[in-house]
PDB file of N, CA and C in Angstrom:
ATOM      1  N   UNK A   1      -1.810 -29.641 -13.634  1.00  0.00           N
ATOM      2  CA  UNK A   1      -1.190 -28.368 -13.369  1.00  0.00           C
ATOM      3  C   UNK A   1      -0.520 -27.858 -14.629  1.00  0.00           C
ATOM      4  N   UNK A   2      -0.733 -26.255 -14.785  1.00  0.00           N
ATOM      5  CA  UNK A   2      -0.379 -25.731 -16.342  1.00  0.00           C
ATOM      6  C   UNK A   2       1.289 -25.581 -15.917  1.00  0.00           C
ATOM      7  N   UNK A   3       1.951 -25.945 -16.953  1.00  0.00           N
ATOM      8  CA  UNK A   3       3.499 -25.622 -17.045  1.00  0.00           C
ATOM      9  C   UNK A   3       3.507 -23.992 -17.194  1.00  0.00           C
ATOM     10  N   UNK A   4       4.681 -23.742 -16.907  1.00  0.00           N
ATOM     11  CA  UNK A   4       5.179 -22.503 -17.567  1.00  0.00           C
ATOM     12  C   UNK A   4       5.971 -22.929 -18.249  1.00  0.00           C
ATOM     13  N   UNK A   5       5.689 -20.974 -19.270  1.00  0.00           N
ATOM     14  CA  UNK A   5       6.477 -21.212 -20.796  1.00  0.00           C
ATOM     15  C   UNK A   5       8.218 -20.685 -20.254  1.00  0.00           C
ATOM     16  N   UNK A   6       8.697 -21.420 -21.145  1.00  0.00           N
ATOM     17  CA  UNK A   6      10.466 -21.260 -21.049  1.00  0.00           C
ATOM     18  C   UNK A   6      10.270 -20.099 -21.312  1.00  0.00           C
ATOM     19  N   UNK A   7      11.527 -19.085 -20.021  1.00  0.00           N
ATOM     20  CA  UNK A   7      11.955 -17.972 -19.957  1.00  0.00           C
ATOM     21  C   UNK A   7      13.491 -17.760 -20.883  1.00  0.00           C
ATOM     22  N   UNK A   8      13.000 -17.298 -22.086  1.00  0.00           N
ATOM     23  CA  UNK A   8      14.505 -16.961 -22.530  1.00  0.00           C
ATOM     24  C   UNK A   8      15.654 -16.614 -21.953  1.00  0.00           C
ATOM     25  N   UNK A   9      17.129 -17.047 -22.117  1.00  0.00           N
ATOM     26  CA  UNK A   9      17.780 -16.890 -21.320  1.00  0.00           C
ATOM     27  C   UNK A   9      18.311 -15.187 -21.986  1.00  0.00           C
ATOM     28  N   UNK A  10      18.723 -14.495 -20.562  1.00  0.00           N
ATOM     29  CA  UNK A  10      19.686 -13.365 -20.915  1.00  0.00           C
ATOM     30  C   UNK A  10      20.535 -13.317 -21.691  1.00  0.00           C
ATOM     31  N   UNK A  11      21.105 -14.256 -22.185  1.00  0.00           N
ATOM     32  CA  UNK A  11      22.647 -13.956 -22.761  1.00  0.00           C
ATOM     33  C   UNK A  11      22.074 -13.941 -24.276  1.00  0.00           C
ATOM     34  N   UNK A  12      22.181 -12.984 -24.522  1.00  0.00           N
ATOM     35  CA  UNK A  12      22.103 -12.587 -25.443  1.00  0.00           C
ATOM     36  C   UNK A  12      22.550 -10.843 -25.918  1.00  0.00           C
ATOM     37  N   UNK A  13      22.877 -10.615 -27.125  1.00  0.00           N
ATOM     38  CA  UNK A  13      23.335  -8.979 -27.994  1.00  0.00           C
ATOM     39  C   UNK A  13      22.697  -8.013 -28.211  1.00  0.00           C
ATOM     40  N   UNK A  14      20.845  -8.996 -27.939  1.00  0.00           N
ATOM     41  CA  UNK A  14      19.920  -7.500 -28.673  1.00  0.00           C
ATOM     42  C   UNK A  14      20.098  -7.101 -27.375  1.00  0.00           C
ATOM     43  N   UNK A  15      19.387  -5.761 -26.856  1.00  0.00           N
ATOM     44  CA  UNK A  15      19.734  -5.298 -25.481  1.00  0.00           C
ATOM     45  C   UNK A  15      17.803  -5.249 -25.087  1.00  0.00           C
ATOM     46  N   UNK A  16      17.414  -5.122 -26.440  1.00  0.00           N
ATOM     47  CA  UNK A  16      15.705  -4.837 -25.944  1.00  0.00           C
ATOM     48  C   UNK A  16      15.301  -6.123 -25.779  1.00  0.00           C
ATOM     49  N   UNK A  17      16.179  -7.242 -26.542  1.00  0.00           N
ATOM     50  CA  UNK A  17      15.230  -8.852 -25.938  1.00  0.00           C
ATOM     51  C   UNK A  17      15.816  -8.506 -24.584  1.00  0.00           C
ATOM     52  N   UNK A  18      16.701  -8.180 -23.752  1.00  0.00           N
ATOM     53  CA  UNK A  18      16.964  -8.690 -22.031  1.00  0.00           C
ATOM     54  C   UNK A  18      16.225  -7.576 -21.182  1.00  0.00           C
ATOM     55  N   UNK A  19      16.088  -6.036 -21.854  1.00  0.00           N
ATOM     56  CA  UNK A  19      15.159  -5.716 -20.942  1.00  0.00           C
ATOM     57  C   UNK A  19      13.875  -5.732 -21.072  1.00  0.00           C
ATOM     58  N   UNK A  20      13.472  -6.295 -22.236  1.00  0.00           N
ATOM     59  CA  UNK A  20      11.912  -7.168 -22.116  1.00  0.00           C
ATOM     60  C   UNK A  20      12.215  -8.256 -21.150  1.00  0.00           C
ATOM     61  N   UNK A  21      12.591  -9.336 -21.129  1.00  0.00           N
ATOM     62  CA  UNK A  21      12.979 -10.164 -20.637  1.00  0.00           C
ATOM     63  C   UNK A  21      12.917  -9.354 -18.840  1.00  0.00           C
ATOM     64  N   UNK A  22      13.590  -8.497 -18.086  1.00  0.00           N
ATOM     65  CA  UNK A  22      13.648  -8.810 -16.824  1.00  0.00           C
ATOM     66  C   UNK A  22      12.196  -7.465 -16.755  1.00  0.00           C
ATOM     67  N   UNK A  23      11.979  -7.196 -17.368  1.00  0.00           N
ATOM     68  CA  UNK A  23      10.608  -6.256 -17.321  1.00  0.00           C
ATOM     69  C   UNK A  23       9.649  -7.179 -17.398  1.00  0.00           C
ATOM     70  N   UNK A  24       9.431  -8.009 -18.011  1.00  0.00           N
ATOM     71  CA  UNK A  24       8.174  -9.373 -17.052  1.00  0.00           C
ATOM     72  C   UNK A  24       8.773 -10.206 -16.201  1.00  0.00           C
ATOM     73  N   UNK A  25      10.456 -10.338 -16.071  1.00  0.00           N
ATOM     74  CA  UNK A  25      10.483 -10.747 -14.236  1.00  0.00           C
ATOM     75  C   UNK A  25       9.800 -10.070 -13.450  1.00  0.00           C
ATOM     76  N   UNK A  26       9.699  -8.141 -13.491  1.00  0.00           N
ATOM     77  CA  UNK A  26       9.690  -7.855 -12.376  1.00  0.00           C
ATOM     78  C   UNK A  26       8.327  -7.367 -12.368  1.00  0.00           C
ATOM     79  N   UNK A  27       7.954  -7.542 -13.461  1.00  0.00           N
ATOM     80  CA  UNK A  27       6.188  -7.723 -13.424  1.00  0.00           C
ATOM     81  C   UNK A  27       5.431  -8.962 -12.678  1.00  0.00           C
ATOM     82  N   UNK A  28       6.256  -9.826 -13.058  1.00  0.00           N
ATOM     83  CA  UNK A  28       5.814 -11.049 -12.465  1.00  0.00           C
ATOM     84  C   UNK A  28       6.058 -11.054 -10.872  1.00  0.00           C
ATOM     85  N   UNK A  29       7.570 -10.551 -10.111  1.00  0.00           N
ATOM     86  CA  UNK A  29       7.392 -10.323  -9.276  1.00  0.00           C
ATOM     87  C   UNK A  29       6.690  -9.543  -8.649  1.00  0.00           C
ATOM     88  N   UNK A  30       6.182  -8.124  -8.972  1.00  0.00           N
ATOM     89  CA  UNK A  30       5.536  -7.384  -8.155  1.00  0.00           C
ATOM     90  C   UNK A  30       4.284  -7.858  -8.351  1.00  0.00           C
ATOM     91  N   UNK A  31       3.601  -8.876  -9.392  1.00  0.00           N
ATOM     92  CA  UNK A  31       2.435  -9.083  -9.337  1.00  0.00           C
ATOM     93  C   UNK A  31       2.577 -10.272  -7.699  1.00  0.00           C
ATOM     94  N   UNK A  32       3.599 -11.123  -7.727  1.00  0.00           N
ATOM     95  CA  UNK A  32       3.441 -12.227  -6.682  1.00  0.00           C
ATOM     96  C   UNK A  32       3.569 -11.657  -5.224  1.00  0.00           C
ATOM     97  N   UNK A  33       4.018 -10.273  -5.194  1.00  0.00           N
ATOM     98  CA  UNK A  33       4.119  -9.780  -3.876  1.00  0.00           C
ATOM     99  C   UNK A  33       2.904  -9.126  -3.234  1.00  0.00           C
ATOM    100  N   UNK A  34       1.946  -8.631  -4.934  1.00  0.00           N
ATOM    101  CA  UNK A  34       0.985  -7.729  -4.239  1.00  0.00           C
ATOM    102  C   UNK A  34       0.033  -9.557  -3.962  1.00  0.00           C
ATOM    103  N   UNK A  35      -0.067 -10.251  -4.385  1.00  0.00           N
ATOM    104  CA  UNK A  35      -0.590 -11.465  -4.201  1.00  0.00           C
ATOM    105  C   UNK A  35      -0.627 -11.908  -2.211  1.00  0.00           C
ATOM    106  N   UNK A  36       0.852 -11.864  -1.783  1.00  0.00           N
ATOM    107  CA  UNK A  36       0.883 -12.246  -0.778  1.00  0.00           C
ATOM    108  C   UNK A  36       0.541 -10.715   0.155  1.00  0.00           C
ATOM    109  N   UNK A  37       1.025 -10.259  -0.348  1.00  0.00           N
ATOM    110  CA  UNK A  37       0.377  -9.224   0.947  1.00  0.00           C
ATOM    111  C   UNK A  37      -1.302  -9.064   0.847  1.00  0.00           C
ATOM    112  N   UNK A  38      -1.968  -9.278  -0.355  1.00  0.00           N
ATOM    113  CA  UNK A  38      -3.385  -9.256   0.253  1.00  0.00           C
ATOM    114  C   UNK A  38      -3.872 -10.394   0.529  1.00  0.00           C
ATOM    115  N   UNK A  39      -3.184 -11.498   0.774  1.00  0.00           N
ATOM    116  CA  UNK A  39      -3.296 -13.097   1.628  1.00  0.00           C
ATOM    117  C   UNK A  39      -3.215 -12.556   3.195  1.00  0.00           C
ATOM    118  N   UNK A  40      -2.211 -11.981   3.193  1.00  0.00           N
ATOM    119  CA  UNK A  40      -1.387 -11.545   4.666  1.00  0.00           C
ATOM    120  C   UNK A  40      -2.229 -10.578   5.112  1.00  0.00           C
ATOM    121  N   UNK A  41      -3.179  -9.635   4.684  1.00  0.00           N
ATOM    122  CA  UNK A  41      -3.950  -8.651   5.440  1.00  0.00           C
ATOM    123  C   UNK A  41      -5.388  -9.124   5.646  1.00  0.00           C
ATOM    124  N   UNK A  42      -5.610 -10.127   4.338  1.00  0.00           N
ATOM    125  CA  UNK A  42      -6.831 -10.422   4.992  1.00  0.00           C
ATOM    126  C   UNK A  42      -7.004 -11.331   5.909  1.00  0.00           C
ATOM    127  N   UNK A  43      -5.738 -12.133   6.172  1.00  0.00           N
ATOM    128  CA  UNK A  43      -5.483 -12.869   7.208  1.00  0.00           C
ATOM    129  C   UNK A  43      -5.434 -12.369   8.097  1.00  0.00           C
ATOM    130  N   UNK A  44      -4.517 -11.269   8.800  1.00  0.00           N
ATOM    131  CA  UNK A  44      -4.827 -11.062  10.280  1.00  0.00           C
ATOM    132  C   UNK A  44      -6.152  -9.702  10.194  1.00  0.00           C
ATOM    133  N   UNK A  45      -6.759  -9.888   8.960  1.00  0.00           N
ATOM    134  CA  UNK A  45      -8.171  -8.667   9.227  1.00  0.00           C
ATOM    135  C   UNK A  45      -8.687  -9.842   9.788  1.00  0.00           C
ATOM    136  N   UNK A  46      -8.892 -11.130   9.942  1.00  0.00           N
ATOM    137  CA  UNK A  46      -9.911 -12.236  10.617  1.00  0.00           C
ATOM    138  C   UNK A  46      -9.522 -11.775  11.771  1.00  0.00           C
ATOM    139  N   UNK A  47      -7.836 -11.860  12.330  1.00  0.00           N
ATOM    140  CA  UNK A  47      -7.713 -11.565  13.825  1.00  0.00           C
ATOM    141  C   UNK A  47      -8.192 -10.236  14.553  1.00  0.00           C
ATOM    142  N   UNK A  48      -8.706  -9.228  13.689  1.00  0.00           N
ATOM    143  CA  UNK A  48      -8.879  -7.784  14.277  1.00  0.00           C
ATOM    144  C   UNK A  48      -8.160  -6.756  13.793  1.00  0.00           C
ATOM    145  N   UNK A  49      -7.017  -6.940  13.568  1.00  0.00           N
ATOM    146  CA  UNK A  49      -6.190  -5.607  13.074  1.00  0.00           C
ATOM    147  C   UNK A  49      -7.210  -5.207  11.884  1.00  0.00           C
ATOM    148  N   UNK A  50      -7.130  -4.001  11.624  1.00  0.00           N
ATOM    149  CA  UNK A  50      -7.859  -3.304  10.650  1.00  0.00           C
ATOM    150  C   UNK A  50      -6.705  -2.052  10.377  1.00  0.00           C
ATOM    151  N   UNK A  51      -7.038  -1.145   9.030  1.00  0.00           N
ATOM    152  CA  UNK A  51      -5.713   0.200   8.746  1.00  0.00           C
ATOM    153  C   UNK A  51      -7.443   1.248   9.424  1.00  0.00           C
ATOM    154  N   UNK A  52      -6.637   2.192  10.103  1.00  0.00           N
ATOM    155  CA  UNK A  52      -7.242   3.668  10.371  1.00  0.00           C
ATOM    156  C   UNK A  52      -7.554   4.206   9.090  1.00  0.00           C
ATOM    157  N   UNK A  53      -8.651   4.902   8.666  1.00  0.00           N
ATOM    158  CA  UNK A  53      -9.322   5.752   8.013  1.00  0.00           C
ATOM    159  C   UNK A  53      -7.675   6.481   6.979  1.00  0.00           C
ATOM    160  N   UNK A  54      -8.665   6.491   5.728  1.00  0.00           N
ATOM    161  CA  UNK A  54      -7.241   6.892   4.858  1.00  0.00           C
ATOM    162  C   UNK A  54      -7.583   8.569   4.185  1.00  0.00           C
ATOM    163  N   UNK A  55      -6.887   8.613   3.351  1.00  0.00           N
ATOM    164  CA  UNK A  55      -7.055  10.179   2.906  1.00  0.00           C
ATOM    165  C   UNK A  55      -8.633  10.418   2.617  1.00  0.00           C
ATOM    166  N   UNK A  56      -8.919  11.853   2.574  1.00  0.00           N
ATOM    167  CA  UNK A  56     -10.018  12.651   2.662  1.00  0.00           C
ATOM    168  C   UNK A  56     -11.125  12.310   3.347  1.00  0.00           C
ATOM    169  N   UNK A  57     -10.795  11.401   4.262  1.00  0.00           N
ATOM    170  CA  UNK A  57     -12.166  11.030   5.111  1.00  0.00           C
ATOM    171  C   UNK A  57     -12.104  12.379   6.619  1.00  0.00           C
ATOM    172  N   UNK A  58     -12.574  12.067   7.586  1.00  0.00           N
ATOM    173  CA  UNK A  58     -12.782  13.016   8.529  1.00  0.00           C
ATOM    174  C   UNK A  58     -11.638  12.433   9.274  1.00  0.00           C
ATOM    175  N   UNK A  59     -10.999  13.664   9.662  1.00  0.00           N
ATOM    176  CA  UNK A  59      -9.810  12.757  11.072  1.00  0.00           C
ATOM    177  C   UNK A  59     -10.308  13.044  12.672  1.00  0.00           C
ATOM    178  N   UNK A  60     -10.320  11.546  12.997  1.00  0.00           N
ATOM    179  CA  UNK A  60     -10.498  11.016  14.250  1.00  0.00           C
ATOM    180  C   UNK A  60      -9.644  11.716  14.963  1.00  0.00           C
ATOM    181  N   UNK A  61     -10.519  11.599  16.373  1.00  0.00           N
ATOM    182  CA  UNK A  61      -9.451  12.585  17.344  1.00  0.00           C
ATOM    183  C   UNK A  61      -8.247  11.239  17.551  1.00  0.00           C
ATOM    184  N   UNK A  62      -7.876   9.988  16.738  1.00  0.00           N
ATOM    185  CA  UNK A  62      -6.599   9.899  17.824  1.00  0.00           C
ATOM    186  C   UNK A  62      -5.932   9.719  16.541  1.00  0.00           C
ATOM    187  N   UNK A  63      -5.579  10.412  15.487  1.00  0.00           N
ATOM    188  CA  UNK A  63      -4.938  10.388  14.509  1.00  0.00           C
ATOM    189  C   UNK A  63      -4.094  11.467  15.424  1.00  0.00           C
ATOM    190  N   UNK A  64      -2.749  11.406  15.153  1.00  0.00           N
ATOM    191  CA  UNK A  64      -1.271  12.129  14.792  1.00  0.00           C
ATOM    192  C   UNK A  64      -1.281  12.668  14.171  1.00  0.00           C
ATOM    193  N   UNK A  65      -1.662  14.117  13.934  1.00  0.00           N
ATOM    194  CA  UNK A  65      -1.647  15.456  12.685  1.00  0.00           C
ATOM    195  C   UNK A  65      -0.169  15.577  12.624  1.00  0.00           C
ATOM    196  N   UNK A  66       0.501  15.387  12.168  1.00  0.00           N
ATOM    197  CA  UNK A  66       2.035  15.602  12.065  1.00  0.00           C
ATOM    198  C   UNK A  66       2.137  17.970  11.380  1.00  0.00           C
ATOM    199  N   UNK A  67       1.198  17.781  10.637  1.00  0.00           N
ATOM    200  CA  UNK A  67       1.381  19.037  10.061  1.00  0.00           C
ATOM    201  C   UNK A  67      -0.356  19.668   9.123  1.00  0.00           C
ATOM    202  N   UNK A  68      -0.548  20.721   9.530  1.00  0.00           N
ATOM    203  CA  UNK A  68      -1.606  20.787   8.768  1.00  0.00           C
ATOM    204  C   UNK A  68      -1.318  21.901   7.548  1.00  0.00           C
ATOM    205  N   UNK A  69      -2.046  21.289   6.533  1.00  0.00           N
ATOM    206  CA  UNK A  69      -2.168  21.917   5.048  1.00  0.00           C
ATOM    207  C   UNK A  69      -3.280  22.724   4.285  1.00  0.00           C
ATOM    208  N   UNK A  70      -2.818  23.773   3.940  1.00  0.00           N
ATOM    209  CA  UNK A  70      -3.592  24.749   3.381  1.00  0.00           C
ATOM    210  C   UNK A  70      -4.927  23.983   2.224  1.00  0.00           C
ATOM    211  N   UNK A  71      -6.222  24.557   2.424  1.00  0.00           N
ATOM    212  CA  UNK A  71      -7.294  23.320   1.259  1.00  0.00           C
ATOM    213  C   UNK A  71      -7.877  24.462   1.927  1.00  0.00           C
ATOM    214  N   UNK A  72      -8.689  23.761   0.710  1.00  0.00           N
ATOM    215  CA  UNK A  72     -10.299  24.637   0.631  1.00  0.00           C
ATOM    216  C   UNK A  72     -11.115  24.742   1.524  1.00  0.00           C
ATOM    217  N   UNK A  73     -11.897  25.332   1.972  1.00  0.00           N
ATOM    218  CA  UNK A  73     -12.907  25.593   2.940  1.00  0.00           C
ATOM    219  C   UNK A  73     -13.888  24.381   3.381  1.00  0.00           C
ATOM    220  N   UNK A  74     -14.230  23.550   2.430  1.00  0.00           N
ATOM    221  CA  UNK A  74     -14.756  22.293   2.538  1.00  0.00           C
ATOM    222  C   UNK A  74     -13.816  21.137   2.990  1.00  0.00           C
ATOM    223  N   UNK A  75     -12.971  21.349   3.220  1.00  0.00           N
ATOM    224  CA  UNK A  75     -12.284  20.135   3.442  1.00  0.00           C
ATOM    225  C   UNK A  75     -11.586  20.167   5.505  1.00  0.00           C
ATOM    226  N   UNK A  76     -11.698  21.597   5.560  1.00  0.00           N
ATOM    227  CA  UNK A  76     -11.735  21.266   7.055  1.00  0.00           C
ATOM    228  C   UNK A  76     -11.421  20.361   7.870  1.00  0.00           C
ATOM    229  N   UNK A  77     -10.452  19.691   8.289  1.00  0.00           N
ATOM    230  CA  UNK A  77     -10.901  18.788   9.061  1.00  0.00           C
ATOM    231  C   UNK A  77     -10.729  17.156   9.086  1.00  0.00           C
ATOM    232  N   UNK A  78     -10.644  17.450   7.619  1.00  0.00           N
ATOM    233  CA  UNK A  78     -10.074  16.017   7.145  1.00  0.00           C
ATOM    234  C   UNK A  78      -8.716  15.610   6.592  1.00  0.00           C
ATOM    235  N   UNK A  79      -8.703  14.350   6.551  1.00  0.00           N
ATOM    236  CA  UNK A  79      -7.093  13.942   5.866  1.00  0.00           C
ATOM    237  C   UNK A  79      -6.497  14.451   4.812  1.00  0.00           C
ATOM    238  N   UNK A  80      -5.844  15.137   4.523  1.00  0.00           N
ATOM    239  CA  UNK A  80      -4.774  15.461   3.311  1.00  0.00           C
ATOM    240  C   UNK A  80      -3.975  14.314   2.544  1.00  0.00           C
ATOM    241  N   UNK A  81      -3.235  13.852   3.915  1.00  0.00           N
ATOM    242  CA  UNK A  81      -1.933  12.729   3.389  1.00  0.00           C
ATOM    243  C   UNK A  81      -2.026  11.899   4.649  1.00  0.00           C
ATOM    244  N   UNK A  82      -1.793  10.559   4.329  1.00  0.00           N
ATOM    245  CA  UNK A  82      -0.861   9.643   5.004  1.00  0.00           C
ATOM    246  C   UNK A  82       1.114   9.709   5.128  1.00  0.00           C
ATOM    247  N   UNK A  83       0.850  10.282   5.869  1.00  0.00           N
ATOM    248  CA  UNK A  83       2.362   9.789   6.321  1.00  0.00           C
ATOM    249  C   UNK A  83       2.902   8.177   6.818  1.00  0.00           C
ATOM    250  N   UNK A  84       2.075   7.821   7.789  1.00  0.00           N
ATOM    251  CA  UNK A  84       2.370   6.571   8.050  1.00  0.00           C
ATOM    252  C   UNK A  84       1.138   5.778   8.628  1.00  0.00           C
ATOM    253  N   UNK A  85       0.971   4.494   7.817  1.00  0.00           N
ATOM    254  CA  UNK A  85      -0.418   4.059   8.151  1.00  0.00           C
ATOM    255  C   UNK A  85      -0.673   3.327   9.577  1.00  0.00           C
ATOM    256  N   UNK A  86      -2.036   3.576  10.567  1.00  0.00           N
ATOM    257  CA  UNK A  86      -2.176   3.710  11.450  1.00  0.00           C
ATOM    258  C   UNK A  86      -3.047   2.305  11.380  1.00  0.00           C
ATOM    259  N   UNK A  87      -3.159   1.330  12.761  1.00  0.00           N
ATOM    260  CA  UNK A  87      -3.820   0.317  13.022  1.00  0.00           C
ATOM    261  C   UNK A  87      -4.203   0.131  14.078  1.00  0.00           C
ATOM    262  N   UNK A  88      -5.733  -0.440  13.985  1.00  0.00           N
ATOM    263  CA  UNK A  88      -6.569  -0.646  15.247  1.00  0.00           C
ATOM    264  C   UNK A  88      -6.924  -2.393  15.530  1.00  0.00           C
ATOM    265  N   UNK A  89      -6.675  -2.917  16.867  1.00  0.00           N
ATOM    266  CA  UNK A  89      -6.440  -4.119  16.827  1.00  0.00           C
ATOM    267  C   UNK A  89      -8.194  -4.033  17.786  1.00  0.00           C
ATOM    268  N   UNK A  90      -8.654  -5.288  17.300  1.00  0.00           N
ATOM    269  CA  UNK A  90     -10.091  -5.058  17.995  1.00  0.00           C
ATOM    270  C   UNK A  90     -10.531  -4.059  18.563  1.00  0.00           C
ATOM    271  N   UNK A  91     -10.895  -2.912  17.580  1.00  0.00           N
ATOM    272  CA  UNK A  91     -11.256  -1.690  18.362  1.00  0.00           C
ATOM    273  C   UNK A  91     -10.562  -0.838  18.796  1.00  0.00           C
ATOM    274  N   UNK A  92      -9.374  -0.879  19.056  1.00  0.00           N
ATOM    275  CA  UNK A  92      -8.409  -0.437  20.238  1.00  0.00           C
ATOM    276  C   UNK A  92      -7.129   0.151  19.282  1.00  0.00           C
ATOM    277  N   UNK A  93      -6.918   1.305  19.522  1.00  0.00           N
ATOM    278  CA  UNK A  93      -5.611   1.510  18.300  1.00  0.00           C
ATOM    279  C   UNK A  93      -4.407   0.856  19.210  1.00  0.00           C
ATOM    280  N   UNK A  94      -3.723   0.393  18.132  1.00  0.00           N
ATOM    281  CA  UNK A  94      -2.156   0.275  18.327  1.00  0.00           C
ATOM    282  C   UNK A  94      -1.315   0.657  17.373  1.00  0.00           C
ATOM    283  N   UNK A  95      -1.574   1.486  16.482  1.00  0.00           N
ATOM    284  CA  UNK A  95      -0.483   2.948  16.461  1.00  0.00           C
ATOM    285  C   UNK A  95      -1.974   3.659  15.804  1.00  0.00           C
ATOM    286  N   UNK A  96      -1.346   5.182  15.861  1.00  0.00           N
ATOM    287  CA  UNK A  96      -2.008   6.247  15.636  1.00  0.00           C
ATOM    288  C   UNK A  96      -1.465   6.321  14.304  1.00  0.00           C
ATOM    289  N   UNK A  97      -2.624   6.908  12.961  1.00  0.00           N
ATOM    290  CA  UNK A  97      -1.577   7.285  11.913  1.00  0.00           C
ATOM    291  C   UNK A  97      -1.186   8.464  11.830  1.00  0.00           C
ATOM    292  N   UNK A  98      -0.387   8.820  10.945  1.00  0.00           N
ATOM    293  CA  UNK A  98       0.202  10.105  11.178  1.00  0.00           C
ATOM    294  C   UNK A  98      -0.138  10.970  10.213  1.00  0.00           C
ATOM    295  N   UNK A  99      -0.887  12.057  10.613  1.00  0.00           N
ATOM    296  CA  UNK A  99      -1.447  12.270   8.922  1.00  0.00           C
ATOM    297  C   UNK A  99      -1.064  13.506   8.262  1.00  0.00           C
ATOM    298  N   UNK A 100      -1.278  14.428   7.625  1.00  0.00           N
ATOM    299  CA  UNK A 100      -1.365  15.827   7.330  1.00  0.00           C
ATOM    300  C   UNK A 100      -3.003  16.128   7.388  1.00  0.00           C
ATOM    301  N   UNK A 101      -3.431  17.706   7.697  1.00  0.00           N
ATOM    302  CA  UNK A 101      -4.501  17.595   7.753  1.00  0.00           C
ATOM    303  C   UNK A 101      -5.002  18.954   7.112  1.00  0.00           C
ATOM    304  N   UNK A 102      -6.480  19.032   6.651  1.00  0.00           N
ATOM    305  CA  UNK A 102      -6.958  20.879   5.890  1.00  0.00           C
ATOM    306  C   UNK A 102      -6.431  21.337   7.444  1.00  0.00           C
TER     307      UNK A 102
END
């Protein structure tokens, strides 16, 4: 198993070594979070949950139009925005998303 390299400590005067320093903490963290959440979705995608159709596709009649938005003539009909993402558990929604729509 590879070690990790020693993390310089903070205490230190320059001010650009410490916010280099917590600017690859929080690189490192947001890299380990997007890590577990796509562990965690493709895990319960085995159980069925799946996300509802996302922007510019066609909206399903059981999407939640929260508000519809001015677009071009071609777009009719379809998603604008996600407001809040919507999930279908084997087939079957259990929430509606909420969308904006042309």
């Amino acid at each position: 198993m590879e070690s990790c390299p020693p993390v310089p400590p903070l205490e230190t005067t320059d001010q650009n070594q410490k916010e280099d320093v917590l600017v690859t903490e929080h690189r490192n963290l947001h890299e380990g979070l997007k890590m577990v959440e796509h562990i965690l979705f493709r895990t319960i995608g085995r159980h069925g949950l799946t996300p509802i159709a996302t922007e510019g596709e066609p909206s399903p009649p059981f999407h939640e139009v929260a508000s519809e938005v001015e677009g071009e003539g071609k777009d009719v009909g379809n998603i604008a925005k996600v407001i809040k993402r919507g999930y279908m558990l084997n087939g079957k929604v259990l929430r509606p998303a909420k969308v904006l729509a042309h």
